[in-house]
Each structure stands twice: as structure tokens, then as C-alpha cells.
PDB file of N, CA and C in Angstrom:
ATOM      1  N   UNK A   1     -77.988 100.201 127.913  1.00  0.00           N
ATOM      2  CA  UNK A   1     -77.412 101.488 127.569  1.00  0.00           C
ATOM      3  C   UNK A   1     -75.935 101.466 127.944  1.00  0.00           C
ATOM      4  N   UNK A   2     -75.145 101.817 126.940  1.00  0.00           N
ATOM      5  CA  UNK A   2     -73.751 101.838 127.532  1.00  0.00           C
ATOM      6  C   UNK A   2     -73.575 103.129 128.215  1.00  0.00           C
ATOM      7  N   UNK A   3     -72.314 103.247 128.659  1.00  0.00           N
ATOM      8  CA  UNK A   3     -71.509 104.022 129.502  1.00  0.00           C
ATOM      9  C   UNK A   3     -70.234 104.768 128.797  1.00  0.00           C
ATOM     10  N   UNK A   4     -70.314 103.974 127.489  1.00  0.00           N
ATOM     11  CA  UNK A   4     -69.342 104.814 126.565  1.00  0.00           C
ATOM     12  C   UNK A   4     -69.498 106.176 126.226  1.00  0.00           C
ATOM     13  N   UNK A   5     -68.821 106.778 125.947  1.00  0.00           N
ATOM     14  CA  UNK A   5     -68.781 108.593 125.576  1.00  0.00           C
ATOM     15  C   UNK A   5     -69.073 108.659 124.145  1.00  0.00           C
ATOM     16  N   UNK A   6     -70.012 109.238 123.669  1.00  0.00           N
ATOM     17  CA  UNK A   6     -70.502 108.950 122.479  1.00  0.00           C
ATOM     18  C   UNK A   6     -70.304 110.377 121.494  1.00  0.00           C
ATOM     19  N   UNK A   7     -69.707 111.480 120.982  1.00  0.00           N
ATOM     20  CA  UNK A   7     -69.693 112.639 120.536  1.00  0.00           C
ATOM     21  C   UNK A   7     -70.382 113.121 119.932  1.00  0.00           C
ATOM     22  N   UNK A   8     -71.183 112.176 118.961  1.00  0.00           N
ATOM     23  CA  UNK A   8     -72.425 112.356 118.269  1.00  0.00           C
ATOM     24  C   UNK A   8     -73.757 112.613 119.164  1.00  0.00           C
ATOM     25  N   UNK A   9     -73.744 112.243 120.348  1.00  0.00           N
ATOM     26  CA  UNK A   9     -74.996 112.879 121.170  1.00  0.00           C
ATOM     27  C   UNK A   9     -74.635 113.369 121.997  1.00  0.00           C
ATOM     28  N   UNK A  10     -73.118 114.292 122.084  1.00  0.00           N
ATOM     29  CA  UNK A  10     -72.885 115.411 123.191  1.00  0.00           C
ATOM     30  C   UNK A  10     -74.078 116.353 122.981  1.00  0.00           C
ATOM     31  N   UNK A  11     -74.418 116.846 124.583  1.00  0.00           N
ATOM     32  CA  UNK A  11     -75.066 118.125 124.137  1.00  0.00           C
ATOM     33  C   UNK A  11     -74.342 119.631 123.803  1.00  0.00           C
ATOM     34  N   UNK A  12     -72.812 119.196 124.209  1.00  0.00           N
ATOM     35  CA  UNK A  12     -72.160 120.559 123.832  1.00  0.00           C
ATOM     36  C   UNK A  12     -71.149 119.793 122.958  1.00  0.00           C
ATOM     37  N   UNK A  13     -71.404 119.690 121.614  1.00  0.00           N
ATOM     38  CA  UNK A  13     -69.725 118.740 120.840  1.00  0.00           C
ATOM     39  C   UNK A  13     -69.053 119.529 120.075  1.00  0.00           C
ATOM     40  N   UNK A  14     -68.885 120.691 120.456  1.00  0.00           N
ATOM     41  CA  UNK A  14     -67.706 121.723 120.410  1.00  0.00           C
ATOM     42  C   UNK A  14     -66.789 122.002 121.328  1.00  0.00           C
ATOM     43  N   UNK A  15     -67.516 121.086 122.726  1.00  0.00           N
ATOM     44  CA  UNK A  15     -66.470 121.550 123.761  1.00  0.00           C
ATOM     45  C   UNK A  15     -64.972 120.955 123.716  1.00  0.00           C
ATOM     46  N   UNK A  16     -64.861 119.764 122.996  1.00  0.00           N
ATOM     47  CA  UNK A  16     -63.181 119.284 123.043  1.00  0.00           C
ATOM     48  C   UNK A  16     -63.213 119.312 121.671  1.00  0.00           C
ATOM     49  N   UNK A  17     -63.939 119.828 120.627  1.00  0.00           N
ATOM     50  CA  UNK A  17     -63.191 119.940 119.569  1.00  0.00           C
ATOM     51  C   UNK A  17     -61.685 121.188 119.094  1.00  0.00           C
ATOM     52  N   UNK A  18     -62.098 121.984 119.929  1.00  0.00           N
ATOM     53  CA  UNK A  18     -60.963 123.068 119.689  1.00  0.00           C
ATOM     54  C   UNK A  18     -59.838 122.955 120.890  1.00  0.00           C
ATOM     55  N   UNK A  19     -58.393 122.830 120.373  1.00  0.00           N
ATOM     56  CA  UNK A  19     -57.533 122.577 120.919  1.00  0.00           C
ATOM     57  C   UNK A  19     -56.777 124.418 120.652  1.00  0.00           C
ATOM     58  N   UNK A  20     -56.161 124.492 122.255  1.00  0.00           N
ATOM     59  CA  UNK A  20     -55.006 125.018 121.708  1.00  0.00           C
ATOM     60  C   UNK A  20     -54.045 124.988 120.484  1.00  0.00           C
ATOM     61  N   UNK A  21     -53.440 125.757 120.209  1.00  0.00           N
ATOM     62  CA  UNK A  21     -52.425 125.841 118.862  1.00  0.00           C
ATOM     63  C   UNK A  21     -51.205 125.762 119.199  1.00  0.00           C
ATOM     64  N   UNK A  22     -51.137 125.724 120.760  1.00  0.00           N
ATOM     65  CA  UNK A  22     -49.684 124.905 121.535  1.00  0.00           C
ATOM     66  C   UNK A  22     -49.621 123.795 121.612  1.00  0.00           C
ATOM     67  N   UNK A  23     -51.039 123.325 122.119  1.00  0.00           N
ATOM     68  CA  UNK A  23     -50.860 122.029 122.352  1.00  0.00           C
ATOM     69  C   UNK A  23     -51.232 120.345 120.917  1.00  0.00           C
ATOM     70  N   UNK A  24     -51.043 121.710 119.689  1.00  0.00           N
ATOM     71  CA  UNK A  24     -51.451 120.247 118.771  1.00  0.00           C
ATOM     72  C   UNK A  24     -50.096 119.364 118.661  1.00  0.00           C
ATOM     73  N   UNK A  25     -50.202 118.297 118.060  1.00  0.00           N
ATOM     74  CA  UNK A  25     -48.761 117.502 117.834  1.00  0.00           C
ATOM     75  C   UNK A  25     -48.065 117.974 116.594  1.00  0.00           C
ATOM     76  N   UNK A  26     -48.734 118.304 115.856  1.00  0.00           N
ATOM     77  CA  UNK A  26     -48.411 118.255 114.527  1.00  0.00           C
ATOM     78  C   UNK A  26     -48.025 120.358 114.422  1.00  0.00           C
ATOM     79  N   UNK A  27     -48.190 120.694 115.127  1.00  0.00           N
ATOM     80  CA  UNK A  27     -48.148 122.140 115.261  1.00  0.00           C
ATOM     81  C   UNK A  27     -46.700 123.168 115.232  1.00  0.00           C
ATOM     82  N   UNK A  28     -46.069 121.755 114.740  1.00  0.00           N
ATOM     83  CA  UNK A  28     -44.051 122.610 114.379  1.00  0.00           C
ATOM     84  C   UNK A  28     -43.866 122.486 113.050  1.00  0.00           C
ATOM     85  N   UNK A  29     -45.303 121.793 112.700  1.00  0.00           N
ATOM     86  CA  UNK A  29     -44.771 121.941 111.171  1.00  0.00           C
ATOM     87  C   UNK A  29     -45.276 122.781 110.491  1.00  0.00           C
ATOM     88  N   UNK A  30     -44.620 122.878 109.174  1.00  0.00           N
ATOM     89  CA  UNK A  30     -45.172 124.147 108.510  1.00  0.00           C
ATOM     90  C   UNK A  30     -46.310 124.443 107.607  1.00  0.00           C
ATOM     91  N   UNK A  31     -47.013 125.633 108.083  1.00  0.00           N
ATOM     92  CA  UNK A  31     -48.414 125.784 107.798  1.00  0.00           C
ATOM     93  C   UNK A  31     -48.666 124.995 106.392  1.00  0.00           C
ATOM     94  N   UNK A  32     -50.674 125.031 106.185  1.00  0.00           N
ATOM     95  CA  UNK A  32     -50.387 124.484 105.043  1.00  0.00           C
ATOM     96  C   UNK A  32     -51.052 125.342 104.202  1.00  0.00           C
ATOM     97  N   UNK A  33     -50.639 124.831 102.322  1.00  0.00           N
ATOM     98  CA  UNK A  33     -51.366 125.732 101.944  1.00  0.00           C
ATOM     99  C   UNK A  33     -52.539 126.706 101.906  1.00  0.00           C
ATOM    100  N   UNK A  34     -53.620 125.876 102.595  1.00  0.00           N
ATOM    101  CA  UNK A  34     -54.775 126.593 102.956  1.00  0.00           C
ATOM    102  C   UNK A  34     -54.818 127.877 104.153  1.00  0.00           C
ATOM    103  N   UNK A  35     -53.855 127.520 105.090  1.00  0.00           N
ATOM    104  CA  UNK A  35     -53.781 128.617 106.175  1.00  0.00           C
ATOM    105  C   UNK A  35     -52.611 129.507 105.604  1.00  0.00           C
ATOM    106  N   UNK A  36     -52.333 129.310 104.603  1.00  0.00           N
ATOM    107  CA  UNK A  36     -51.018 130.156 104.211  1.00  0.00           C
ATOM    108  C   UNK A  36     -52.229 131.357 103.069  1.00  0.00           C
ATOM    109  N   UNK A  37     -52.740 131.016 102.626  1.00  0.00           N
ATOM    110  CA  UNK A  37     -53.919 131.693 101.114  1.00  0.00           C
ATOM    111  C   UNK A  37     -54.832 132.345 102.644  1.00  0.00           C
ATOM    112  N   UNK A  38     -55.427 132.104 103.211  1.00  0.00           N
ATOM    113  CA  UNK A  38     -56.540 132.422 104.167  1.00  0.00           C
ATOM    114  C   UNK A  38     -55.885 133.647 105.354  1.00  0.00           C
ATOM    115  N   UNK A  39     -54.331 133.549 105.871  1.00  0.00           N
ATOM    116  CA  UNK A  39     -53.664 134.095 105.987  1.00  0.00           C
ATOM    117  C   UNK A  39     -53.178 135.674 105.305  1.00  0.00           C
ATOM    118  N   UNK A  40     -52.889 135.445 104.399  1.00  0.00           N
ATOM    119  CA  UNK A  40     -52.549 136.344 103.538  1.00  0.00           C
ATOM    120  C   UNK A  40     -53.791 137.446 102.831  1.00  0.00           C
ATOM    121  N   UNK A  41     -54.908 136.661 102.740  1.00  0.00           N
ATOM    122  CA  UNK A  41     -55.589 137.645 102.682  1.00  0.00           C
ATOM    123  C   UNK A  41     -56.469 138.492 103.544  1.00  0.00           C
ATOM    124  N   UNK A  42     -56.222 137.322 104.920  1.00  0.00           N
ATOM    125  CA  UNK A  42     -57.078 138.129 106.196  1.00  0.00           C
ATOM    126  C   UNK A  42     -55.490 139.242 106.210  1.00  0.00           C
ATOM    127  N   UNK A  43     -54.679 139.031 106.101  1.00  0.00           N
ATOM    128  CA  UNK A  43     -53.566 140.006 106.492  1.00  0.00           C
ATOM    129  C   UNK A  43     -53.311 141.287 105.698  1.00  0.00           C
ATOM    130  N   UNK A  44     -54.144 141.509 104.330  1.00  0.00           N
ATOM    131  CA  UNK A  44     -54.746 142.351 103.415  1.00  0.00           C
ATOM    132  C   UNK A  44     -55.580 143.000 103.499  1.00  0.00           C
ATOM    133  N   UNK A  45     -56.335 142.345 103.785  1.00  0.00           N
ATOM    134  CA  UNK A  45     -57.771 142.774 104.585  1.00  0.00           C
ATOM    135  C   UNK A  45     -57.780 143.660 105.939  1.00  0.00           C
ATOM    136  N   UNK A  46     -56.471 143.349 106.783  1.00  0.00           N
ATOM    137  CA  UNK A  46     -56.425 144.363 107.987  1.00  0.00           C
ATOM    138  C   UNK A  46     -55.758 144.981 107.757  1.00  0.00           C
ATOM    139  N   UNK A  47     -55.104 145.019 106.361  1.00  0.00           N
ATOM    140  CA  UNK A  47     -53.594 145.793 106.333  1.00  0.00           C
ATOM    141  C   UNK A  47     -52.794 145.753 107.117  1.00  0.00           C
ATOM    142  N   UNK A  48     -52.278 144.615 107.903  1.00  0.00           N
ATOM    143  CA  UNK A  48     -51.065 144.345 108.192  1.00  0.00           C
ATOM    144  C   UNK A  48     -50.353 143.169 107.565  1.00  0.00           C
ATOM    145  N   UNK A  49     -49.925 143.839 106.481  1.00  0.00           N
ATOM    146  CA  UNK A  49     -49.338 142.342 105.881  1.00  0.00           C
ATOM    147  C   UNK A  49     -47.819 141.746 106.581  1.00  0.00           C
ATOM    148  N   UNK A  50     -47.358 142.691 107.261  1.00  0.00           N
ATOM    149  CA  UNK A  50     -46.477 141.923 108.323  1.00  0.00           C
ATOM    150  C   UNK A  50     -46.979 140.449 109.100  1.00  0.00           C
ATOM    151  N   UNK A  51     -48.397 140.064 109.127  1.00  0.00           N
ATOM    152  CA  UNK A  51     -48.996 139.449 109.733  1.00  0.00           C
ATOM    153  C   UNK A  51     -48.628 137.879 109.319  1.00  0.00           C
ATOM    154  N   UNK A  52     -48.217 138.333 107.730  1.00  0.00           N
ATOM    155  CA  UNK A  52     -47.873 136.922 107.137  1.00  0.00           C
ATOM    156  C   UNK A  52     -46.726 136.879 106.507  1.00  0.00           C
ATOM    157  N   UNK A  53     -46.142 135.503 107.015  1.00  0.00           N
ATOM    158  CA  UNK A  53     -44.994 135.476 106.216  1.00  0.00           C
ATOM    159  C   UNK A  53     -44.778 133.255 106.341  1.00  0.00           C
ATOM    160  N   UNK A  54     -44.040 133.582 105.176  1.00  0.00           N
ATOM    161  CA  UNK A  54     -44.080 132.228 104.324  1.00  0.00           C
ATOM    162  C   UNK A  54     -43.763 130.727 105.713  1.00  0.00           C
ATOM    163  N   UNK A  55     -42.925 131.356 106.320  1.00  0.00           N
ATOM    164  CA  UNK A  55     -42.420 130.165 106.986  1.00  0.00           C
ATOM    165  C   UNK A  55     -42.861 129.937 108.569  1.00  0.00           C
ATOM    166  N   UNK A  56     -43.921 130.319 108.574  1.00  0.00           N
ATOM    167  CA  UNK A  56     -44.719 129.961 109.658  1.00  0.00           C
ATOM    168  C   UNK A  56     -45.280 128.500 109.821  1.00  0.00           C
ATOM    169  N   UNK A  57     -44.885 128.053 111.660  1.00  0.00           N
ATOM    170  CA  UNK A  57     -45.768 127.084 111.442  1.00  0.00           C
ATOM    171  C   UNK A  57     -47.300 126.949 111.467  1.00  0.00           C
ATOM    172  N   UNK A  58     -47.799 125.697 111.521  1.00  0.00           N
ATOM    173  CA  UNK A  58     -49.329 125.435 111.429  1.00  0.00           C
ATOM    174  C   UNK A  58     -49.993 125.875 112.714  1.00  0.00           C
ATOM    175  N   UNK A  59     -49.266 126.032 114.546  1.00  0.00           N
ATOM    176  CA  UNK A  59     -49.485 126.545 115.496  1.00  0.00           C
ATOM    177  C   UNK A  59     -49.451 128.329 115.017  1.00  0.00           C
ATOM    178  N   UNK A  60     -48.546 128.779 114.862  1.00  0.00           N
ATOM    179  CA  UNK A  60     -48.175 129.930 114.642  1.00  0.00           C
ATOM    180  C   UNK A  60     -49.178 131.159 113.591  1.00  0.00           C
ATOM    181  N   UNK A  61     -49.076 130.283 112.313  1.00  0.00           N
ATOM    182  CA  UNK A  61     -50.165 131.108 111.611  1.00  0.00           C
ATOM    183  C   UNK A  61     -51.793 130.757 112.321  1.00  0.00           C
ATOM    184  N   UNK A  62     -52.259 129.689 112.782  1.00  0.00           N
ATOM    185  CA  UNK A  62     -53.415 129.399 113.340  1.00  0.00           C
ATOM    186  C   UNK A  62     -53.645 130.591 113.996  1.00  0.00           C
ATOM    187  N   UNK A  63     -52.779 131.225 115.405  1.00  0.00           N
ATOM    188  CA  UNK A  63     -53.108 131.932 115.671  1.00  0.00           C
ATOM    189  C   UNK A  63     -53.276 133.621 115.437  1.00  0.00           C
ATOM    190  N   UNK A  64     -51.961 133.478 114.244  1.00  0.00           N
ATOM    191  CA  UNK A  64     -52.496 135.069 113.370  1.00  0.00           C
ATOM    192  C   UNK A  64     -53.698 135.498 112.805  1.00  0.00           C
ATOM    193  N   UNK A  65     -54.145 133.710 112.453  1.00  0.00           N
ATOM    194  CA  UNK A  65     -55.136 133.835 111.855  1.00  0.00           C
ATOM    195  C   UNK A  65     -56.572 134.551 112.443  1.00  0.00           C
ATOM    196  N   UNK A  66     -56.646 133.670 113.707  1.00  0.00           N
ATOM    197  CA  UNK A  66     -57.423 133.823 115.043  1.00  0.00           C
ATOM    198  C   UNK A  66     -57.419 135.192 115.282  1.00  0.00           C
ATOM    199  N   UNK A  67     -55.810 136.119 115.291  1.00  0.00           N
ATOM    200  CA  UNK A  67     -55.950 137.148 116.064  1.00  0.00           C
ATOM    201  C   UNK A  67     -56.965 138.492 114.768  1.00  0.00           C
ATOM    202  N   UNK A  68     -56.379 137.831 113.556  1.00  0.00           N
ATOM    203  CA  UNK A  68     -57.164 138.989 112.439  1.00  0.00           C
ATOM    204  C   UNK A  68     -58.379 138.854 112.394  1.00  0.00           C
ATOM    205  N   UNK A  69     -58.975 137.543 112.261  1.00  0.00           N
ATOM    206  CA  UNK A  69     -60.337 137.555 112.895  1.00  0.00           C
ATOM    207  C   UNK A  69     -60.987 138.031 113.274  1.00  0.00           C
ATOM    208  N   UNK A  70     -60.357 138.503 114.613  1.00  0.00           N
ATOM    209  CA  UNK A  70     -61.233 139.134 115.763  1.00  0.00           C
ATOM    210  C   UNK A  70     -60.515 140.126 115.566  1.00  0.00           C
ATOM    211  N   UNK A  71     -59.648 140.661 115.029  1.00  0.00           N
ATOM    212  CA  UNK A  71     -59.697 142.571 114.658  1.00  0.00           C
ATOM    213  C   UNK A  71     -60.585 142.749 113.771  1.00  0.00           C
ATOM    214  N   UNK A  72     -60.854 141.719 112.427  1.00  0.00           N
ATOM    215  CA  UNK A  72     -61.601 141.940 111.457  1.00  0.00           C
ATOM    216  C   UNK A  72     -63.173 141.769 111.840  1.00  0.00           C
ATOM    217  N   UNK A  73     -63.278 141.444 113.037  1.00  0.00           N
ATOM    218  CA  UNK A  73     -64.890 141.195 113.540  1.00  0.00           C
ATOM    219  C   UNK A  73     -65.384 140.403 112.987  1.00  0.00           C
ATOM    220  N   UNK A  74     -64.593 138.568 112.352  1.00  0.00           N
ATOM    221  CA  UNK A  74     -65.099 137.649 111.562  1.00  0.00           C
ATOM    222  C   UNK A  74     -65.504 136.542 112.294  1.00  0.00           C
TER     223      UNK A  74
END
């Protein structure tokens, strides 16, 4: 039996899948289309369309996204 860390038989393998939205690498760049469409309409949906705007990064809208979410009870 190895001793290697195997992710496929964690019993919790959600626990290091979610990273902060500070700490990704790639997280200064700018959102992508998909969080930009998913964005915009969770930001419709709460009626705050202040919530979105074009030049956000991929950290940045992640967490607008996150925060409408959980106003929207999703």
C-alpha cells in the first residue's frame, strides 16, 4: 500500500478543491466569458446591475459572483 495522497479516495475531496479568489495565480486576469454571462445575469436577477461590469478580473467577479449567490439563496 503506498503512502501517496491519492484524491480519488479522499473521504472529503472538496476539501482543497476550493481556493480563495486571492490566492489563485491566474486571478489578475480578466474574467472570462463564462463568469462575465453568469455574472450579469445573477446581477439581473438581484437587481443590482452595478454588480457587473466589463473589466473585472477572474478573482474579482468570482467573488460577486459568490456574493449574489448567497443573496439570491443559490
Amino acid at each position: 500500500m503506498s503512502d501517496i495522497h491519492n484524491p480519488k479516495t479522499d473521504p472529503d475531496p472538496a476539501s482543497n478543491t476550493e481556493k480563495d479568489p486571492d490566492d489563485w495565480v491566474t486571478g489578475d486576469e480578466p474574467m472570462t466569458g463564462a463568469q462575465g454571462s453568469y455574472l450579469k445575469t445573477l446581477s439581473e436577477q438581484a437587481k443590482e446591475p452595478d454588480a457587473f461590469a466589463e473589466d473585472l478580473s477572474k478573482a474579482e467577479a468570482s467573488k460577486r459572483i459568490d456574493a449574489l449567490r448567497e443573496k439570491l439563496k443559490m
